[in-house]
Protein backbone atom coordinates (compact mmCIF):
# COMPACT_ATOMS: atom_id res chain seq x y z
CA UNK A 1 0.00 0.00 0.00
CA UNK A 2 1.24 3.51 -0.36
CA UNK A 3 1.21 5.78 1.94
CA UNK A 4 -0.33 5.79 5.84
CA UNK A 5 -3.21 2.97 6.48
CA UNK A 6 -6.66 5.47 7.38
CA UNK A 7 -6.18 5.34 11.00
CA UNK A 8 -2.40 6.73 10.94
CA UNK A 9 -3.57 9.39 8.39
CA UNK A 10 -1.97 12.74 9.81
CA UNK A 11 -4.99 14.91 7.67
CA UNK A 12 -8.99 13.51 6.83
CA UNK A 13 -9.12 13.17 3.26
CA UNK A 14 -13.07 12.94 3.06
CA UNK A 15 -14.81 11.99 -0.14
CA UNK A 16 -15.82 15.58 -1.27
CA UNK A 17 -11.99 16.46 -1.42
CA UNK A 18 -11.20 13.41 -2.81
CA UNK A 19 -14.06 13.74 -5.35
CA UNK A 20 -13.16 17.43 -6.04
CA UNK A 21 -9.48 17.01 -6.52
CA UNK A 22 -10.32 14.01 -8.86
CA UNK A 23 -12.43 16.15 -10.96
CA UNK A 24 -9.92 19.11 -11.01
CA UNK A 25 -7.25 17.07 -12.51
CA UNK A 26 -9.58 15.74 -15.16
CA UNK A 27 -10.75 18.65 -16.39
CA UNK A 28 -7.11 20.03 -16.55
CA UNK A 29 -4.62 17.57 -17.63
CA UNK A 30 -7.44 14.52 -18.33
CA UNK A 31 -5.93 12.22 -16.31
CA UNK A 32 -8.61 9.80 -14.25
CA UNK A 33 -8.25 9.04 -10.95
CA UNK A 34 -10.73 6.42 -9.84
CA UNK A 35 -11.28 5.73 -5.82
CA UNK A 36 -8.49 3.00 -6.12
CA UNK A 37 -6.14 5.76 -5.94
CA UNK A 38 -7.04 7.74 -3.10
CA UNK A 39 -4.35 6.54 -0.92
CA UNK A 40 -1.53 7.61 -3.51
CA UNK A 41 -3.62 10.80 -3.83
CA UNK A 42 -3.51 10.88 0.11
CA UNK A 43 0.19 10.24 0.13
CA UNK A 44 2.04 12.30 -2.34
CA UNK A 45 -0.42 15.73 -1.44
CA UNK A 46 0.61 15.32 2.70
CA UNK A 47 3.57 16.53 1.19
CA UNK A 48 2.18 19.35 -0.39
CA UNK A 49 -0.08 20.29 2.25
CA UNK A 50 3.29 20.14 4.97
CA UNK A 51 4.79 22.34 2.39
CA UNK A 52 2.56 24.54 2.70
CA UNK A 53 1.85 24.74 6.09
CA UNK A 54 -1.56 23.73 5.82
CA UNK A 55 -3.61 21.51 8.25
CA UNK A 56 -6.41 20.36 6.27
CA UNK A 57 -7.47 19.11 2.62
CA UNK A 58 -10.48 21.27 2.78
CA UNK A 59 -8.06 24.32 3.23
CA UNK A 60 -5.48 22.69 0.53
CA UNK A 61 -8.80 22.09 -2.04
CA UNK A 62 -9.85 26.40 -1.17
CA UNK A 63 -6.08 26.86 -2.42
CA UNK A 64 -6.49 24.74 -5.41
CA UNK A 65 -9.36 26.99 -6.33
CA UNK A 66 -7.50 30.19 -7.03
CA UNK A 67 -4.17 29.38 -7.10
CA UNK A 68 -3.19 28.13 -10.85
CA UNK A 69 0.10 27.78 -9.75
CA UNK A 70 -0.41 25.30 -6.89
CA UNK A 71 -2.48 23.53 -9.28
CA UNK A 72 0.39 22.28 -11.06
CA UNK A 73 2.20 21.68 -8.38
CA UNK A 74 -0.68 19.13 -7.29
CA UNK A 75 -0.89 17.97 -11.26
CA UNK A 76 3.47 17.40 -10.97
CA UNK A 77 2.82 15.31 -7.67
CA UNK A 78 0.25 12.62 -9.02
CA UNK A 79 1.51 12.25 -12.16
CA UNK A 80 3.62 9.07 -12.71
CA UNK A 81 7.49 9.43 -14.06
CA UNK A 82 9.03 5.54 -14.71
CA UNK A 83 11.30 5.52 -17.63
CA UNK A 84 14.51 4.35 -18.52
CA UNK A 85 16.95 4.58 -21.69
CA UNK A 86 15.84 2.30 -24.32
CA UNK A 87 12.90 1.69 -22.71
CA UNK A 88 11.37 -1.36 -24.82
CA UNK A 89 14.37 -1.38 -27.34
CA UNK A 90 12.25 -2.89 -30.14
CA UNK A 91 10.62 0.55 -30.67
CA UNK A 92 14.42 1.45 -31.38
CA UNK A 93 15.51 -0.81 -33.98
CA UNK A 94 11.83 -0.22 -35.51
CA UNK A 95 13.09 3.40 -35.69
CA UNK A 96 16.98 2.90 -36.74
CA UNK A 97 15.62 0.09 -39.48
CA UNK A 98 12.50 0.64 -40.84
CA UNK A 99 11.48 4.14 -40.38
CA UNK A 100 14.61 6.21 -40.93
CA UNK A 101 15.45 4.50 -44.11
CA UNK A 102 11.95 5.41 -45.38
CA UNK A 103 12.12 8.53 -44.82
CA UNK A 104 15.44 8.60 -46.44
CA UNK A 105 14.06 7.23 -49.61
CA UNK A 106 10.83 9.63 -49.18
CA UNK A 107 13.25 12.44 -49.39
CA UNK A 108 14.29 12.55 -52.98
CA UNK A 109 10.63 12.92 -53.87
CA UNK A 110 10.18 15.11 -51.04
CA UNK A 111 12.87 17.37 -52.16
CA UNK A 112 13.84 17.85 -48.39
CA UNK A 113 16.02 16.65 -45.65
CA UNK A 114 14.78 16.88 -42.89
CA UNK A 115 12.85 14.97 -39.95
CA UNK A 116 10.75 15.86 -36.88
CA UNK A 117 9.90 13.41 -33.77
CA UNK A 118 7.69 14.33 -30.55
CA UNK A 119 8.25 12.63 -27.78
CA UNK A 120 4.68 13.00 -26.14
CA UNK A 121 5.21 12.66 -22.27
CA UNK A 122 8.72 12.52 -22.25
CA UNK A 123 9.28 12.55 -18.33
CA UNK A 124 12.95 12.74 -17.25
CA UNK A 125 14.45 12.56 -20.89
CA UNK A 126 15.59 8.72 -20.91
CA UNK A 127 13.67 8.83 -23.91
CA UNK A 128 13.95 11.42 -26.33
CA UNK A 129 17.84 10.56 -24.98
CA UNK A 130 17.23 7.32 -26.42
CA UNK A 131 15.87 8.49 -29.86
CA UNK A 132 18.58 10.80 -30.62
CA UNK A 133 21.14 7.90 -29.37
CA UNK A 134 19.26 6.08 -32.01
CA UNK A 135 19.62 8.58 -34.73
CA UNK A 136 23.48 8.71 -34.28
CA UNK A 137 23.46 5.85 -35.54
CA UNK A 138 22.01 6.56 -38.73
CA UNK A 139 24.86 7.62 -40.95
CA UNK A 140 22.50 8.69 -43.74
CA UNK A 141 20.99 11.09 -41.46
CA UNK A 142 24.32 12.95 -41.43
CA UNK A 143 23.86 16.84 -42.85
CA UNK A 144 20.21 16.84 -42.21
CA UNK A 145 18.11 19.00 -40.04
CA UNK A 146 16.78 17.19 -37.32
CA UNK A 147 14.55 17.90 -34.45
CA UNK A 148 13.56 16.35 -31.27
CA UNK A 149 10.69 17.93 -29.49
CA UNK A 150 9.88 16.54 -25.97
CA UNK A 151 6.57 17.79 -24.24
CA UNK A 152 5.66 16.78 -20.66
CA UNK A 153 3.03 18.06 -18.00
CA UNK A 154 5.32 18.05 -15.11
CA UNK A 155 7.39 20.85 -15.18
CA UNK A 156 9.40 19.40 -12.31
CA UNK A 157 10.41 16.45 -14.34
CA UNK A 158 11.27 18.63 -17.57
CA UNK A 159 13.84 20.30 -15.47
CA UNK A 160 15.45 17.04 -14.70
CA UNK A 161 15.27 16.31 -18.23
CA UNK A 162 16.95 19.39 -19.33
CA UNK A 163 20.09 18.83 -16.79
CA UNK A 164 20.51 15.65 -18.34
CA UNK A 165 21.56 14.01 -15.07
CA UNK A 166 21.35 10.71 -13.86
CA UNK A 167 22.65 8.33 -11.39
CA UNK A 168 25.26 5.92 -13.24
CA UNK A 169 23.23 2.93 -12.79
CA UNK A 170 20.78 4.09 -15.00
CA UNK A 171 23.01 3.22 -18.08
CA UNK A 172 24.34 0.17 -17.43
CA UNK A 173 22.12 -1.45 -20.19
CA UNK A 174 23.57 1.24 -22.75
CA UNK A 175 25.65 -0.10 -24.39
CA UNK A 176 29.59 0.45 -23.94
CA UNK A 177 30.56 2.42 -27.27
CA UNK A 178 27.66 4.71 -26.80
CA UNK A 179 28.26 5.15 -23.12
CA UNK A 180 31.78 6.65 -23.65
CA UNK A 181 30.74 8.63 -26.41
CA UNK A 182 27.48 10.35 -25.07
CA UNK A 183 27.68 10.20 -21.35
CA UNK A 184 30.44 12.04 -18.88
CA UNK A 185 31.06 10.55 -15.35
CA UNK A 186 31.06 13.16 -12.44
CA UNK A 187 33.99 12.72 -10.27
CA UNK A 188 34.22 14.33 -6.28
CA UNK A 189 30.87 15.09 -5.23
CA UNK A 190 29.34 14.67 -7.94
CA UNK A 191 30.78 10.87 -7.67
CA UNK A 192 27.86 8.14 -8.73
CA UNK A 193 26.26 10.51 -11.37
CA UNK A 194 26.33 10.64 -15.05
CA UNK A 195 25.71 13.79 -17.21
CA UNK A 196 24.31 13.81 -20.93
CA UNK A 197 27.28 14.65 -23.01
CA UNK A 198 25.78 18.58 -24.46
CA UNK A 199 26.13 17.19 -27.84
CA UNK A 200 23.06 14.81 -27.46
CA UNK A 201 21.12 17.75 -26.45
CA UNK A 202 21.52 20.31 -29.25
CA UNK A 203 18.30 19.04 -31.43
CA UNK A 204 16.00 18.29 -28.56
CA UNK A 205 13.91 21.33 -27.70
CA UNK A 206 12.33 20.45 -23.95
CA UNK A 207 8.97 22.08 -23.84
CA UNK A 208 5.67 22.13 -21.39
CA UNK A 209 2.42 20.75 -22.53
CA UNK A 210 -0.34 20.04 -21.94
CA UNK A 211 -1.60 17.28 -24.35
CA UNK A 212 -5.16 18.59 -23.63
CA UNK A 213 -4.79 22.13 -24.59
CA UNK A 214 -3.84 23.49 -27.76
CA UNK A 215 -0.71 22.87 -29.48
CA UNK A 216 1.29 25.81 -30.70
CA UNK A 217 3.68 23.18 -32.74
CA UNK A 218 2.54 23.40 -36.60
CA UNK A 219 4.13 19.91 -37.46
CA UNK A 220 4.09 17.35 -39.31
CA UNK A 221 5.93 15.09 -37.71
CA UNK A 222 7.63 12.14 -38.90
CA UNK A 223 6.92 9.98 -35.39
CA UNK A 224 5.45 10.65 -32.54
CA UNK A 225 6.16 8.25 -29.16
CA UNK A 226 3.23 8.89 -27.07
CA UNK A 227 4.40 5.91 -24.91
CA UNK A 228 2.97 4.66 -21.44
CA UNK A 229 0.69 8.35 -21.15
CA UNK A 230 -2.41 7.25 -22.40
CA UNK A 231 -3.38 4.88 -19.94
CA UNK A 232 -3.74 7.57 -17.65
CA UNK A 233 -7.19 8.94 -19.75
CA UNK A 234 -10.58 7.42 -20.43
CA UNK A 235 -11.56 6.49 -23.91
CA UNK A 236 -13.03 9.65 -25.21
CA UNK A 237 -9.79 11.38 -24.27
CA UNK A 238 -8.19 8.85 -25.72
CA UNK A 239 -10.08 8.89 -29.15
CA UNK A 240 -9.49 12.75 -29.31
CA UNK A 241 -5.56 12.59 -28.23
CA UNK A 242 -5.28 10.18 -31.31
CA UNK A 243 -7.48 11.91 -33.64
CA UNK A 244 -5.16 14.59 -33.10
CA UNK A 245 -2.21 12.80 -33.56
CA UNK A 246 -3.26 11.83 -37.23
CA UNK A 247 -3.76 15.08 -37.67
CA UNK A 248 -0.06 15.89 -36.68
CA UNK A 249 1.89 13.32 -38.64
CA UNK A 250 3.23 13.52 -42.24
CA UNK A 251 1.37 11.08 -44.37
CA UNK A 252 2.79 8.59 -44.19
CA UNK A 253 3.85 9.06 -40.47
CA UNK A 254 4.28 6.47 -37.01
CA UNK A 255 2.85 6.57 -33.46
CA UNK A 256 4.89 4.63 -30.93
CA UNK A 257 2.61 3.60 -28.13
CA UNK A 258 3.01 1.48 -24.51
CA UNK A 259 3.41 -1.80 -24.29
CA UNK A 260 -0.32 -1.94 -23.14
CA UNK A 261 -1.70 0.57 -25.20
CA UNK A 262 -3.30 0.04 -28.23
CA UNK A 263 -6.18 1.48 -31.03
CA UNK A 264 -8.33 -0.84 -31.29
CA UNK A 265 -11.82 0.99 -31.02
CA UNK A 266 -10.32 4.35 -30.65
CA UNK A 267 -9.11 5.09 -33.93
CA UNK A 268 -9.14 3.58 -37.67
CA UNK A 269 -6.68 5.77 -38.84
CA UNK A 270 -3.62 3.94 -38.05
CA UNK A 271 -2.45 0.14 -39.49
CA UNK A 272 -0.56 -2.11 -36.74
CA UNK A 273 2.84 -2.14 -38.07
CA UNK A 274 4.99 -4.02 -34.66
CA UNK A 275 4.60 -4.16 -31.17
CA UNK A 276 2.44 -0.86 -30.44
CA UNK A 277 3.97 0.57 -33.57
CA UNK A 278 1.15 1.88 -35.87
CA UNK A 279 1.55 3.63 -39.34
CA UNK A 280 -0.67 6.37 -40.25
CA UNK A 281 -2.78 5.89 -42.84
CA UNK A 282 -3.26 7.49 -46.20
């Protein structure tokens, strides 16, 4: 269980603060909380209500009301950050030997050079890390103008993704000829901790979103990894978030999903291509 069991519980979480909080988070970032979450909602927002000062939800939930700022503090604290670097590795060589070789060959008839991948949630940066890892290893890519846009709703976690730095265990599963290229080992207190080498971060542009609201990027993108952040919505969110994906890809394009995510029922504009890799459709 996380967090305190009901009867250590250092603040009453009753069911109208529970039940407005829920709804506030919906209606701003369309994430659904059902009741099976109230103790993680219980746990991580002590914090914020310590923070604070504060000695009741009621009070924190009167905050919440007019302060848009706190709201995203609340939105950063129940949102869930796991990644890693080549996080399900298939989507990877599915990128280095399918897709970047078609868009090579698209390019003559294109009469441009150029490609554009969103990584949609992007967290702490393990993975548009991982994608541009990925397109260093595309020789044919060489001379072109590439850009990696990452989007995420915690702006806590897009700072972290912006320093680039990570605890050294983190890429032992990289593997050796990359690690000594791309990654630099702090020494004396910084001892334990890796740092992105500044070359892997000149062509990804970290940037808040909201996938709800509008979206001031024009596109089209090339691919778009929306991967482990729709699980969080319900269907009809769902169905619009893809809708507008379609919209934002090149024809033809690819959406890089979860590995338990999927379209079936929320979309027929997208043909299974791999393992929660889907081609848009002309």
């Amino acid at each position: 269980m996380i967090g305190p069991t009901a009867a250590q519980h250092e603040f009453e979480l009753a069911d109208t603060e529970f039940r407005f909080i829920s709804s506030l988070v919906y209606g701003h970032a369309g994430i659904k909380i059902d009741s099976g979450k109230r103790e993680l909602v219980y746990a991580r927002l002590a914090k914020r209500l310590r923070a604070l000062g504060l000695d009741s939800f009621v009070v924190y939930c009167e905050r919440l009301r007019g302060d848009a700022g706190e709201l995203r503090q609340c939105i950063n604290a129940l949102t869930t950050n796991v990644t890693r670097f080549f996080r399900e590795s298939h989507h990877f060589d599915f990128l280095r030997e399918s897709v970047i070789p078609e868009l090579v060959e698209a390019s003559v008839a294109r009469g441009r050079r150029k490609a554009r991948i969103w990584s949609a949630g992007c967290s702490s940066g393990e993975e548009p890390y991982t994608i541009e890892l990925t397109l260093q290893e595309c020789p044919q890519l060489r001379d072109w103008d590439v850009k990696i846009l990452a989007t995420d709703l915690d702006t806590g976690i897009l700072a972290k993704a912006r320093a680039g730095i990570y605890p050294e265990s983190q890429i032992e599963d990289i593997p050796l000829a990359l690690r000594s290229n791309w990654f630099r080992r702090g020494t004396n207190r910084h001892a334990g901790l890796i740092r992105v080498h500044p070359n892997l971060q000149q062509r990804i542009f970290f940037r808040h979103l909201n996938l709800k609201d509008a979206w001031p990027m024009r596109g089209p993108f090339d691919v778009i990894f929306c991967r482990n952040v729709v699980i969080y919505f319900d269907k009809d969110t769902q169905r619009t978030l893809f809708n507008r994906f379609a919209d934002m890809l090149s024809d033809p394009g690819y959406l890089f999903l979860g590995h338990s995510e999927n379209l079936h029922g929320l979309s027929d504009r997208f043909q299974l291509v791999g393992r929660t890799i889907y081609r848009k459709m002309h």
